[in-house]
N, C-alpha and C. Protein backbone atom coordinates (compact mmCIF):
# COMPACT_ATOMS: atom_id res chain seq x y z
N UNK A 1 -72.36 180.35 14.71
CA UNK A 1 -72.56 181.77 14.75
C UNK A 1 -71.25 182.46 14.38
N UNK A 2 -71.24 183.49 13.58
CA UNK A 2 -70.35 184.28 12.94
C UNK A 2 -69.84 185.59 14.23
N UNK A 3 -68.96 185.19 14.26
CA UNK A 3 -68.09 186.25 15.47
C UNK A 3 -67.43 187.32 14.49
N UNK A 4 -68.27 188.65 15.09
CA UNK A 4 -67.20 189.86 14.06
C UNK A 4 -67.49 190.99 15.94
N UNK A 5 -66.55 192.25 15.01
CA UNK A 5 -65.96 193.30 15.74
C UNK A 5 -66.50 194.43 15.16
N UNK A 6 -66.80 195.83 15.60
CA UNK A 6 -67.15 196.72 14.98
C UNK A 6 -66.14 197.36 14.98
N UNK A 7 -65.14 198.20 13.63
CA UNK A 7 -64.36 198.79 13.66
C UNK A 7 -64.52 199.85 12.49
N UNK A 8 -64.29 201.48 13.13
CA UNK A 8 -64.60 202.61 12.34
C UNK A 8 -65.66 202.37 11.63
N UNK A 9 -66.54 201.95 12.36
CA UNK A 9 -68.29 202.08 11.89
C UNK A 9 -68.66 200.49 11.22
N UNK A 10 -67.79 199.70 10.84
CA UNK A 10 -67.85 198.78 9.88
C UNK A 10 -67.79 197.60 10.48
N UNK A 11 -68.77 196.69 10.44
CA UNK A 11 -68.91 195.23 11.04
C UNK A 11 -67.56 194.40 10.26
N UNK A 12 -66.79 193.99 11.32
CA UNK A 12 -66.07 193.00 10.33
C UNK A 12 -65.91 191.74 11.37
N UNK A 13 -65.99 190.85 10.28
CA UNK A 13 -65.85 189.53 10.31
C UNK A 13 -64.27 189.59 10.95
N UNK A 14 -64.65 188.05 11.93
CA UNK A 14 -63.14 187.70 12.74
C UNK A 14 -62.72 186.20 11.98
N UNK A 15 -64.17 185.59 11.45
CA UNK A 15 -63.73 184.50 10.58
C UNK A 15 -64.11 184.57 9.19
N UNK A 16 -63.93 183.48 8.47
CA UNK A 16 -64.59 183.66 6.98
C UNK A 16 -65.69 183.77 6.93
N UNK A 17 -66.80 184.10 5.76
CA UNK A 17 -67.83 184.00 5.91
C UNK A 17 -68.39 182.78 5.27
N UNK A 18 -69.34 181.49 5.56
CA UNK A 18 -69.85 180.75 5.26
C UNK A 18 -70.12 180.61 3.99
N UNK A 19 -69.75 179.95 3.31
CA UNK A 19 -69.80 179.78 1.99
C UNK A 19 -71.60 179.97 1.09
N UNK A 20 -72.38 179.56 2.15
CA UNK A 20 -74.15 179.61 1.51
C UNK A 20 -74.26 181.01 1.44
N UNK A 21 -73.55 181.88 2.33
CA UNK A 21 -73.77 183.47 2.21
C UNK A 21 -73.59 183.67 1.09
N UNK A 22 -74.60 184.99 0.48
CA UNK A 22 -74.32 185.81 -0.97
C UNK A 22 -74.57 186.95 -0.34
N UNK A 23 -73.80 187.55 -1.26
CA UNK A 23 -73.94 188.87 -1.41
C UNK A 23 -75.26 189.54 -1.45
N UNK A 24 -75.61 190.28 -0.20
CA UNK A 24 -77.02 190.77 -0.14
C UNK A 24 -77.74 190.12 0.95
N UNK A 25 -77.43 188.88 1.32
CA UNK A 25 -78.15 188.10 2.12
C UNK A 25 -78.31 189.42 3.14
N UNK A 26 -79.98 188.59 3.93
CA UNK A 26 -79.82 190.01 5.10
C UNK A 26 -79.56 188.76 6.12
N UNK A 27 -79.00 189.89 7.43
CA UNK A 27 -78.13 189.46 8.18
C UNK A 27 -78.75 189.76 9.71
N UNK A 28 -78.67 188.97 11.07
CA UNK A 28 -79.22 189.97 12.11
C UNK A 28 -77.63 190.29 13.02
N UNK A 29 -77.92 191.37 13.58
CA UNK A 29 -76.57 191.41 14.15
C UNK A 29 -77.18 191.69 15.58
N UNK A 30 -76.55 191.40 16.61
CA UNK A 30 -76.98 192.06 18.18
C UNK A 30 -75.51 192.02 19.02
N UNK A 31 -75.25 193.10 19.68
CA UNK A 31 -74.19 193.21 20.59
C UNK A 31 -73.80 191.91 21.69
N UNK A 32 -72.56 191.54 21.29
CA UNK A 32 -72.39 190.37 22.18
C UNK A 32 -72.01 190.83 23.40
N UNK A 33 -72.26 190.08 24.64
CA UNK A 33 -71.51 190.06 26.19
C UNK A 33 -69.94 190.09 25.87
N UNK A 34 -69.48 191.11 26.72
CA UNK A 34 -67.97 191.64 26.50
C UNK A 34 -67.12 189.92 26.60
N UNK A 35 -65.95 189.89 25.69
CA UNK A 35 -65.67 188.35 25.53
C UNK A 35 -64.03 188.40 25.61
N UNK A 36 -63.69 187.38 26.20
CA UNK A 36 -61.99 187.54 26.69
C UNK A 36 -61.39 187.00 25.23
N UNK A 37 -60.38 187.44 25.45
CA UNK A 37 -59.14 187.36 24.02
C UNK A 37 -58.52 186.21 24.13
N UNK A 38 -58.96 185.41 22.85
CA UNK A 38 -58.60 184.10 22.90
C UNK A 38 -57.27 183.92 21.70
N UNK A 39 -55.87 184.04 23.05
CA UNK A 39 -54.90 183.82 22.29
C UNK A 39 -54.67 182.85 21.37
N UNK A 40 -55.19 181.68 21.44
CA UNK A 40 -55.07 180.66 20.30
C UNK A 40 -55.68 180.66 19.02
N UNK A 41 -56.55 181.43 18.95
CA UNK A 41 -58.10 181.59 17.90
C UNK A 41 -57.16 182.85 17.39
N UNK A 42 -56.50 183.82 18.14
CA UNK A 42 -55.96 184.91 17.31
C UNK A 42 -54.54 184.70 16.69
N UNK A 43 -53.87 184.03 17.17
CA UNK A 43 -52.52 182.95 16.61
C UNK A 43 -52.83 182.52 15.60
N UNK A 44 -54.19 181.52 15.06
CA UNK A 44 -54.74 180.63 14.83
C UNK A 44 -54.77 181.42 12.97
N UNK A 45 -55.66 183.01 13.58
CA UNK A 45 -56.45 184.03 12.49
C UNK A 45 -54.82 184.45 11.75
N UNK A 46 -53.93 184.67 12.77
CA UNK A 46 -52.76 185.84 12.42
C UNK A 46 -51.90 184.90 11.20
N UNK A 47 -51.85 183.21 11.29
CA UNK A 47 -51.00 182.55 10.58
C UNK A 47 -51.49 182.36 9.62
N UNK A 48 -52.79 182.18 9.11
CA UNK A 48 -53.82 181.98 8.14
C UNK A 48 -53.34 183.42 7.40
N UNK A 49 -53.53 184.53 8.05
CA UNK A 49 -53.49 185.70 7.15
C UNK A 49 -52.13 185.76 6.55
N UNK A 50 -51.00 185.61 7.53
CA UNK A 50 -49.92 185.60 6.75
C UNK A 50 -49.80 184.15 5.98
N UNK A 51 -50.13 182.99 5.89
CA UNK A 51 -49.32 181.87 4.93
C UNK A 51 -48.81 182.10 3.48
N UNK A 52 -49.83 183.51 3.55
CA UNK A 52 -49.01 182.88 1.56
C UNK A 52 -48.13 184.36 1.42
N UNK A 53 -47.65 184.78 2.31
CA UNK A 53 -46.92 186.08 2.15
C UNK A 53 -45.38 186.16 1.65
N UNK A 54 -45.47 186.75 0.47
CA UNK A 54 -43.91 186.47 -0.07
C UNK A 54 -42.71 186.59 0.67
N UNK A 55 -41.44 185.32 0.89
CA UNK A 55 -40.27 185.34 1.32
C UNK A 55 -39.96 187.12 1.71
N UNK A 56 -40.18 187.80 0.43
CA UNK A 56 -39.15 188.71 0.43
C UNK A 56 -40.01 189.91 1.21
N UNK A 57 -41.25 189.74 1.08
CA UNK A 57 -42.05 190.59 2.70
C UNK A 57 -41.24 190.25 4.04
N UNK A 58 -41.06 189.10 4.51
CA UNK A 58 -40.84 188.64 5.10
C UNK A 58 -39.98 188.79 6.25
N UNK A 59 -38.86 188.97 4.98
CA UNK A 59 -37.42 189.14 5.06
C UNK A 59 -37.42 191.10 5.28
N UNK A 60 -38.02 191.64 4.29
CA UNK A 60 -38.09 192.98 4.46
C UNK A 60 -38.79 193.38 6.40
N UNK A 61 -39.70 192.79 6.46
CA UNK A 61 -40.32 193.11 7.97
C UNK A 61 -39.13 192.51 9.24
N UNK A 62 -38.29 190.90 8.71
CA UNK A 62 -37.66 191.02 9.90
C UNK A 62 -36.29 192.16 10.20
N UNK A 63 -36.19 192.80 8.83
CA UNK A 63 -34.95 193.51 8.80
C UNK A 63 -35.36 194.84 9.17
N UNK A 64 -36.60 195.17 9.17
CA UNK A 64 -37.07 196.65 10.12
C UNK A 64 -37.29 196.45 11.76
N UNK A 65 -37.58 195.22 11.82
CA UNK A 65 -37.48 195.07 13.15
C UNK A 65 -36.34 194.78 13.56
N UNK A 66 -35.18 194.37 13.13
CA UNK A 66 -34.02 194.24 13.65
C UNK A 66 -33.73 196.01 13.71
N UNK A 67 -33.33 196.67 12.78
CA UNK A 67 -33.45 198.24 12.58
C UNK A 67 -33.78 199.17 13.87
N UNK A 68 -35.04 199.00 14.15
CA UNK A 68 -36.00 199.10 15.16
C UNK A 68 -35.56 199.01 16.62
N UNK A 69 -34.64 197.49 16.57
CA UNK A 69 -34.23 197.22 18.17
C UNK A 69 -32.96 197.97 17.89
N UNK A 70 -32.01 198.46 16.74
CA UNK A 70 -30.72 198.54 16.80
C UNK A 70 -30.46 199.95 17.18
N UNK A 71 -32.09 201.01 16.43
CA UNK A 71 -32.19 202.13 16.77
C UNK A 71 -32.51 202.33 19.01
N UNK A 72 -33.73 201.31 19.10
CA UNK A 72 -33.97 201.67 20.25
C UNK A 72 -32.65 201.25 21.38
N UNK A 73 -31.79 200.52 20.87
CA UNK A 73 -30.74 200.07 21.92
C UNK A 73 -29.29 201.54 22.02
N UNK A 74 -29.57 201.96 20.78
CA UNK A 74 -28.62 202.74 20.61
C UNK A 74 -29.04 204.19 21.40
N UNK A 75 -30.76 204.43 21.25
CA UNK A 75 -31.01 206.00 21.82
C UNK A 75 -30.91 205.52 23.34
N UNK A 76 -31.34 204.08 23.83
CA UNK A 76 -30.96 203.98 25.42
C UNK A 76 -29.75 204.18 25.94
N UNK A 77 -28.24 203.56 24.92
CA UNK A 77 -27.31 204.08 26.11
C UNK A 77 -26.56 205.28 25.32
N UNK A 78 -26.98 206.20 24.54
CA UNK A 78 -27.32 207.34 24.69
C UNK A 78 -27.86 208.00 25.87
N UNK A 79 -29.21 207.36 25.97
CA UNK A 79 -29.53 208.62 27.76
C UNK A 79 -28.96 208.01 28.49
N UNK A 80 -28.45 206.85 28.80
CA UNK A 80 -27.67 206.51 29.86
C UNK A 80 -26.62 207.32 30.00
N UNK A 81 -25.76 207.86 28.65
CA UNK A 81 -24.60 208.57 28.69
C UNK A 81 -23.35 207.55 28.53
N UNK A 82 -23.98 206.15 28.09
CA UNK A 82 -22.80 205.01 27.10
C UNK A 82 -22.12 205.10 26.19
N UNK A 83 -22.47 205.92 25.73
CA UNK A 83 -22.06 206.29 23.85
C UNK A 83 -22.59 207.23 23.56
N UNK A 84 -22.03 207.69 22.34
CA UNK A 84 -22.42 208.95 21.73
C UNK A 84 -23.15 209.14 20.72
């Protein structure tokens, strides 16, 4: 069974879709029982999506997040009254 999410109106898939599917096939859908977050299955989805993502993405995202902590460390001892 195909596990999806409804988001901004739009059924989406959490895995691939089965290869016998075509385009058009009809489909049944019914609301599943509320279901706990399965950190490994979403680890699992998140590394798949990134594998083929270029070095230089990469490199660009860890250098905004460094950015990010250098800004938020700096406005904290600011309100502390550490620095100026």
């Amino acid at each position: 069974m195909l596990k999806a999410v409804l988001r901004k109106g739009a059924i989406v898939p959490l895995d691939p879709l089965p290869p016998e599917w075509e385009e058009g096939a009809a489909l049944e859908v019914a609301k599943a029982a509320a279901t706990q977050l399965d950190i490994g299955a979403w680890a699992k989805s998140m590394n798949q999506l990134c594998a083929d993502s270029p070095a230089e993405d990469e490199a660009a995202m860890r250098n905004a997040i460094d950015e990010q902590r250098r800004q938020a460390k700096a406005q904290a001892r600011r309100d502390m009254g550490l620095s100026a």
